[in-house]
Protein backbone atom coordinates (compact mmCIF):
# COMPACT_ATOMS: atom_id res chain seq x y z
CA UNK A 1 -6.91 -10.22 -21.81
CA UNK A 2 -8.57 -9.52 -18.29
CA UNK A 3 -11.09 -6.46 -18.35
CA UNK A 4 -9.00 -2.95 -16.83
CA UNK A 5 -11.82 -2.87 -14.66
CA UNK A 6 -11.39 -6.69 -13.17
CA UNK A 7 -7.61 -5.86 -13.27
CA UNK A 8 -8.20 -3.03 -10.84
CA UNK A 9 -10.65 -4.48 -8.66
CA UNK A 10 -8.07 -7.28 -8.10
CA UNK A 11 -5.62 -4.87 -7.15
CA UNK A 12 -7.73 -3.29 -4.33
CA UNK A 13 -8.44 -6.81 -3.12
CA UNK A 14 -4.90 -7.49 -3.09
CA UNK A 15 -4.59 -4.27 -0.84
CA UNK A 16 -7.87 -5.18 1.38
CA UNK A 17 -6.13 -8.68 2.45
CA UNK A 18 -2.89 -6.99 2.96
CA UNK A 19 -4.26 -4.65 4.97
CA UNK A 20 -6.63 -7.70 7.02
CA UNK A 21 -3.72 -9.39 7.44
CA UNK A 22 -1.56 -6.76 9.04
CA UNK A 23 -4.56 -5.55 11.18
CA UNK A 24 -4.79 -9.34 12.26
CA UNK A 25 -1.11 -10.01 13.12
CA UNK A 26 0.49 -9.21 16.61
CA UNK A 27 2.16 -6.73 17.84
CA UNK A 28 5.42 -8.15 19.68
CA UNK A 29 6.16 -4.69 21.17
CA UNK A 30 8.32 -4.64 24.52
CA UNK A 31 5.82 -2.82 26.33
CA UNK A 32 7.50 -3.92 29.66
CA UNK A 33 11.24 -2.95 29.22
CA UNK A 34 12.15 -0.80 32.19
CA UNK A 35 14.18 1.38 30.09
CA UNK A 36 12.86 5.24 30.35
CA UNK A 37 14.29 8.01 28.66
CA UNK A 38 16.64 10.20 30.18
CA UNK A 39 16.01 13.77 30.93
CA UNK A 40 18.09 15.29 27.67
CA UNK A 41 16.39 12.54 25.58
CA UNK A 42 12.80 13.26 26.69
CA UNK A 43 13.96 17.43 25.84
CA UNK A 44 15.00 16.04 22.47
CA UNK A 45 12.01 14.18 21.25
CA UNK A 46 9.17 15.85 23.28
CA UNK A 47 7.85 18.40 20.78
CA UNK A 48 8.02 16.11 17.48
CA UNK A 49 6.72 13.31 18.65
CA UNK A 50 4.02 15.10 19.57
CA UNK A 51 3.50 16.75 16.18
CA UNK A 52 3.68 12.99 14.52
CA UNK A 53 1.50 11.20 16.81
CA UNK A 54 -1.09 14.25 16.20
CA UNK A 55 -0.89 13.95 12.57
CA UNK A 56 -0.89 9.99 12.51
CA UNK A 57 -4.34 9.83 14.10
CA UNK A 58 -6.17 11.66 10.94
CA UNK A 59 -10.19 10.07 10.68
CA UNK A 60 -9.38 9.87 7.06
CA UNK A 61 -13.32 11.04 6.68
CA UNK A 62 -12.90 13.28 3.66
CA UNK A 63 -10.17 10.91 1.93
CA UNK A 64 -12.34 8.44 2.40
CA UNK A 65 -15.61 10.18 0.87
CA UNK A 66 -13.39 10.92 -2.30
CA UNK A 67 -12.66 7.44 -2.56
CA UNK A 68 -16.50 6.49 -2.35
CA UNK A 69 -17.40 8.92 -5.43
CA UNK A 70 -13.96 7.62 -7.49
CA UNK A 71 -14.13 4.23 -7.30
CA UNK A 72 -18.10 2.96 -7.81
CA UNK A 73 -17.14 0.47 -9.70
CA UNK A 74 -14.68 -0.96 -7.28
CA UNK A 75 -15.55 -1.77 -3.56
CA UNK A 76 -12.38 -2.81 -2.19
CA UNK A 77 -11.02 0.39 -3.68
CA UNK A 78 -12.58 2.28 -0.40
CA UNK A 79 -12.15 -0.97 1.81
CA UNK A 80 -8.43 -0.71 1.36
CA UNK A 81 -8.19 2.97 1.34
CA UNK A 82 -10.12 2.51 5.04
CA UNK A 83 -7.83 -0.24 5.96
CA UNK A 84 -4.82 2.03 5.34
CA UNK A 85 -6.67 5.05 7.54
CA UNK A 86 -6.44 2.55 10.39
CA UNK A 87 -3.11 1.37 10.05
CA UNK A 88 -2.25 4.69 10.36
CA UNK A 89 -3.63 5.31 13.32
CA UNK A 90 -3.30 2.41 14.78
CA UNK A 91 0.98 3.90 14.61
CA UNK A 92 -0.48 6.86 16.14
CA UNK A 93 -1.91 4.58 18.80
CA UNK A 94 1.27 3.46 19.24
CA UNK A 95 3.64 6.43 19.58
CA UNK A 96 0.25 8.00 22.53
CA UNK A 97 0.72 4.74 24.58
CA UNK A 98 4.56 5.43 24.54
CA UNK A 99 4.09 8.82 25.66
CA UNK A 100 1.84 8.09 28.25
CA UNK A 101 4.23 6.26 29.23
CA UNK A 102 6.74 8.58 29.04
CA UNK A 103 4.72 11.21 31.15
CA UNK A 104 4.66 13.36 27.76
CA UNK A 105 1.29 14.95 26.97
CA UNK A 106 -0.59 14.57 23.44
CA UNK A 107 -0.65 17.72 21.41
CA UNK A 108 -4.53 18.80 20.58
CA UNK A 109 -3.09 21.32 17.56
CA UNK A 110 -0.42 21.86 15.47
CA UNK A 111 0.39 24.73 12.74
CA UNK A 112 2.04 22.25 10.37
CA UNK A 113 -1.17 19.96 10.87
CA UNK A 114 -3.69 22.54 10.71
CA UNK A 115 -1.86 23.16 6.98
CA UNK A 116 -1.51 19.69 5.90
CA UNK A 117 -5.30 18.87 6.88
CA UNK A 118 -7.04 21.88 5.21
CA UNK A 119 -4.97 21.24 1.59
CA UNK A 120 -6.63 17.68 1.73
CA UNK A 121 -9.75 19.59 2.73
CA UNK A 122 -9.76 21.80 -0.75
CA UNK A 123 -8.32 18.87 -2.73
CA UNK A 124 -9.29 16.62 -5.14
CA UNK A 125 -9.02 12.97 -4.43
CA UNK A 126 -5.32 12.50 -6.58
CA UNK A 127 -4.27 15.67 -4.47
CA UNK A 128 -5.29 14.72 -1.32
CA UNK A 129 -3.00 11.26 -1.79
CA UNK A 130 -0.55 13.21 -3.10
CA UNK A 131 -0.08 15.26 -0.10
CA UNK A 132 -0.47 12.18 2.32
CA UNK A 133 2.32 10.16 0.28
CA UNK A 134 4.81 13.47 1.29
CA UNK A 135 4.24 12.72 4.65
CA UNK A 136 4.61 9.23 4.16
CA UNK A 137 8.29 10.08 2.41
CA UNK A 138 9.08 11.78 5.07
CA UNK A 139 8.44 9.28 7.57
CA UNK A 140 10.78 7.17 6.10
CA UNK A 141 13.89 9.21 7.52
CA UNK A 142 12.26 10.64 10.41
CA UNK A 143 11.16 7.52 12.06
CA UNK A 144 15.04 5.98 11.51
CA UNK A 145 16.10 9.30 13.47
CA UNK A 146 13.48 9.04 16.40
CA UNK A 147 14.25 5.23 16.72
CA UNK A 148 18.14 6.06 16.86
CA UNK A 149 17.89 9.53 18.69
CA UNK A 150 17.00 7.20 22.33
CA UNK A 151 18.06 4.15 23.85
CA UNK A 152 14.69 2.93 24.55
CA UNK A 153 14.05 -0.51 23.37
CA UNK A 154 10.54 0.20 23.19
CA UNK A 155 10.51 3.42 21.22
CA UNK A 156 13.06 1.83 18.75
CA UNK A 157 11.08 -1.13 18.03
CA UNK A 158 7.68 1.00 17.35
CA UNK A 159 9.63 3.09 15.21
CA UNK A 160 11.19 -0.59 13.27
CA UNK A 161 7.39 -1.03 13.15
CA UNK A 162 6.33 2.10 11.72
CA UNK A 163 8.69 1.74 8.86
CA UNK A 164 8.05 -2.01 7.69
CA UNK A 165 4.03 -0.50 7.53
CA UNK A 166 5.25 2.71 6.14
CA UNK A 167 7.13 0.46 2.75
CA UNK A 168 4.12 -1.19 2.04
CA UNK A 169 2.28 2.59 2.28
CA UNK A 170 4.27 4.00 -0.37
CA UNK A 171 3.71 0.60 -2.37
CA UNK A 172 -0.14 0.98 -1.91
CA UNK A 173 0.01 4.92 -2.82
CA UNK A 174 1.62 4.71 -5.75
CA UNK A 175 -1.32 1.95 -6.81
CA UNK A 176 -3.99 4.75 -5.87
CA UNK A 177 -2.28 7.25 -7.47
CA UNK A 178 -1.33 5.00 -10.96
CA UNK A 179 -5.53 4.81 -10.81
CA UNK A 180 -6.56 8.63 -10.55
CA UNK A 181 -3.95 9.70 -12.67
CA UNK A 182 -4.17 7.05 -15.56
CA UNK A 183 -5.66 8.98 -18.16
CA UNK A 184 -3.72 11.82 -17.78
CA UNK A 185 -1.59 13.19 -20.94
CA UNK A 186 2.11 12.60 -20.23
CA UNK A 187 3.50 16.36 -20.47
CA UNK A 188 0.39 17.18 -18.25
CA UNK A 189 1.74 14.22 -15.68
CA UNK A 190 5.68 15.77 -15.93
CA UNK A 191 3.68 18.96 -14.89
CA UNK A 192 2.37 17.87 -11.81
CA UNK A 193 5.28 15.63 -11.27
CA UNK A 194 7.70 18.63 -10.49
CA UNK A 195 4.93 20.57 -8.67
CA UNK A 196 4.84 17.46 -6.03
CA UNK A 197 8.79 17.84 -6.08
CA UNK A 198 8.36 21.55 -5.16
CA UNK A 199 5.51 20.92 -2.51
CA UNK A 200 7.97 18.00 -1.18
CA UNK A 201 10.73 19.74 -0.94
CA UNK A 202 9.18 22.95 0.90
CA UNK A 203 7.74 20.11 3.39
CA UNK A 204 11.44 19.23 4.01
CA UNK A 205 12.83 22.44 4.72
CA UNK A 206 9.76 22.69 7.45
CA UNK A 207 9.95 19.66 9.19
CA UNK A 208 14.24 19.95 8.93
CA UNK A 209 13.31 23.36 11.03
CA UNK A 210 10.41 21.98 13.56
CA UNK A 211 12.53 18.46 13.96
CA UNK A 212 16.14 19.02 13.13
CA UNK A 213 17.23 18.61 16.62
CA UNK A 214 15.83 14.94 16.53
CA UNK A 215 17.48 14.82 13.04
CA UNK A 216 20.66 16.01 14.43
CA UNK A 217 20.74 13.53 17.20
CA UNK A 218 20.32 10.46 15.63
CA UNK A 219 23.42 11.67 12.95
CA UNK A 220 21.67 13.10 9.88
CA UNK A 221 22.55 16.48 8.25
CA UNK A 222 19.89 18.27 6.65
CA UNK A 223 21.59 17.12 3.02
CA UNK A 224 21.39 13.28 4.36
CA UNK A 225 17.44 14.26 5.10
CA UNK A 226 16.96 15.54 1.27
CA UNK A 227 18.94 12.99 -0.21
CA UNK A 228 17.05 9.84 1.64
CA UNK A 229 13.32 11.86 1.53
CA UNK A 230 14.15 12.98 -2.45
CA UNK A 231 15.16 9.13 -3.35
CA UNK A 232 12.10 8.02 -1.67
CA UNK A 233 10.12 10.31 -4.00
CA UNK A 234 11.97 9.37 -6.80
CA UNK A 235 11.15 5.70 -6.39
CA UNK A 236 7.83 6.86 -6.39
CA UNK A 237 7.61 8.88 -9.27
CA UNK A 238 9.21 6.31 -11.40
CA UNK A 239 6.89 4.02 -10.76
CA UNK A 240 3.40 5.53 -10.81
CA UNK A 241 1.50 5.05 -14.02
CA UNK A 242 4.24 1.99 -14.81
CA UNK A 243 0.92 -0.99 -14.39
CA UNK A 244 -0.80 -2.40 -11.80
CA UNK A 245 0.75 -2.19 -7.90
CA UNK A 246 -0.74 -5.57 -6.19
CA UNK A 247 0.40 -6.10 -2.65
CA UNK A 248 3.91 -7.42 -2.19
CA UNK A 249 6.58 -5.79 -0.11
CA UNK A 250 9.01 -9.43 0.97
CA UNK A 251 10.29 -8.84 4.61
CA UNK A 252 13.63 -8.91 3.39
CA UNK A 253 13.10 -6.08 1.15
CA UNK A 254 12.46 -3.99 3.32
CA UNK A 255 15.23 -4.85 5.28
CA UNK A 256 17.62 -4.50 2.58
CA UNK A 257 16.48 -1.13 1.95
CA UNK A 258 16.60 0.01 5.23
CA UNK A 259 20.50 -1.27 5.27
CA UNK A 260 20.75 0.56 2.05
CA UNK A 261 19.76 3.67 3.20
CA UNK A 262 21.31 3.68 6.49
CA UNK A 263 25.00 3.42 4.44
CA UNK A 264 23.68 6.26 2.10
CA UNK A 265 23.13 8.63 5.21
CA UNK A 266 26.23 7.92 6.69
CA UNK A 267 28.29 8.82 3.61
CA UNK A 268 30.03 12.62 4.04
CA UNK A 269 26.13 13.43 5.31
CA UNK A 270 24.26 12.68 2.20
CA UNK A 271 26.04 15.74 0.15
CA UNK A 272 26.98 14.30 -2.99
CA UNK A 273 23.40 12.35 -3.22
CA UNK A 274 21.49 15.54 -2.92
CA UNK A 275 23.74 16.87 -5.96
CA UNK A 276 22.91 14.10 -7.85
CA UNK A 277 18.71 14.69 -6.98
CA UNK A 278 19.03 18.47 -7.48
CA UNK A 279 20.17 17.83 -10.76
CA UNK A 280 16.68 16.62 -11.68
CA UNK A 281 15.38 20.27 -11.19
């Protein structure tokens, strides 16, 4: 039987070529289409996806230190934690080119960032993923709504983008998160478990209220939003501390999920999903 140690350091190496690869592929985005936004659509989006791009372009410096002391053992541990870091901002690259674009300035500040950056400043290295991965969930659903609140080609394919990245994210956080947590007593994990749900679901109701009209645009109600963000988590949940999490996330996964989920939202606005979450409280 491999050593845990060799088992894990495979893992992260699994996760550094992942990551390599995706930093090496191209990036087929129709950066000439003509297509602008219109006046009502620029009104729409303006203020959110300049709170996103903001937040996308963390440095990652303090995750990154916390990763050095955890992992010793482990090199590609940090080189794939990096790897992520730049993947993300490499989206918020994306979204600052498309508002220059767009004639929309980039935000310097933002309340909800200031908050999200100084909880990963007094946290721990398992809280400080913890409260990435909720912002991770939440991108699932909000970049669907931005790509479907416009008709811009352009903006609709960065958003398809964002989300194929944002799959394999979730995949590589629940690896990290499997690893910090491991020897953690189960009632003690069921603890923490329902504390994330809390902190998640307090994220929700503040992002529903500083981008529901982008929401509301693109079709969702604010139960749809739950349902699809609280599903997301619960695929999560399930599956942290179940074994190792190599690299793997089949194009046509994520496409089927994305199909999935799209059906789930449209049904009577998500209201008898979020039932069946809530119930887990």
């Amino acid at each position: 039987m491999p050593d845990s140690h060799d088992s894990a350091a495979s893992e992260s190496a699994s996760w550094r070529h992942y990551f390599l690869s995706r930093a090496a592929a191209s990036d087929p985005l129709p950066w000439n289409d003509p297509t602008a936004l219109t006046r009502e659509e620029a009104q729409c989006i303006q203020s959110s996806i300049q709170q996103f791009q903001l937040g996308e372009g963390s440095s990652g410096r303090r995750l990154l230190k916390r990763g050095q002391d955890y992992a010793t053992a482990d090199p590609h541990f940090v080189d794939a934690l990096a790897l992520f870091v730049k993947e993300e901002q490499r989206h918020s690259a994306y979204l600052l080119r498309f508002m220059q674009r767009e004639s929309i300035p980039a935000a310097s500040s933002h309340w909800v960032d200031t908050v999200f950056r100084r909880l990963r400043v007094l946290a721990g290295l398992e809280l400080s993923l913890r409260v990435l991965v909720s912002a991770e969930i939440i991108a699932i659903p909000y970049y669907r709504a931005l790509g479907a609140a416009t008709r811009s080609p352009l903006l609709q394919a960065i958003c398809d983008r964002i989300l194929k990245d944002e799959a394999a994210h979730l995949r590589f956080q629940t690896s990290m998160i499997s690893r910090v947590s491991a020897r953690r007593l189960y009632f003690a994990d069921r603890i923490v478990s329902k504390m994330h749900r809390l902190f998640l679901l307090i994220t929700c109701l503040v992002v529903w209220f500083e981008h529901g009209r982008v929401f509301r645009a693109s079709g969702y109600a604010r139960a749809g939003f739950l349902a699809e963000t609280f599903w997301e988590f619960g695929r999560l949940d399930n599956a942290i501390g179940r074994g190792p999490v190599p690299a793997r996330i089949p194009e046509v996964e994520v496409q089927e999920e994305r199909s999935s989920s799209d059906a789930r939202r449209k049904r009577n606005g998500g209201e008898s999903r979020l039932n069946a979450v809530l119930k887990q409280w």
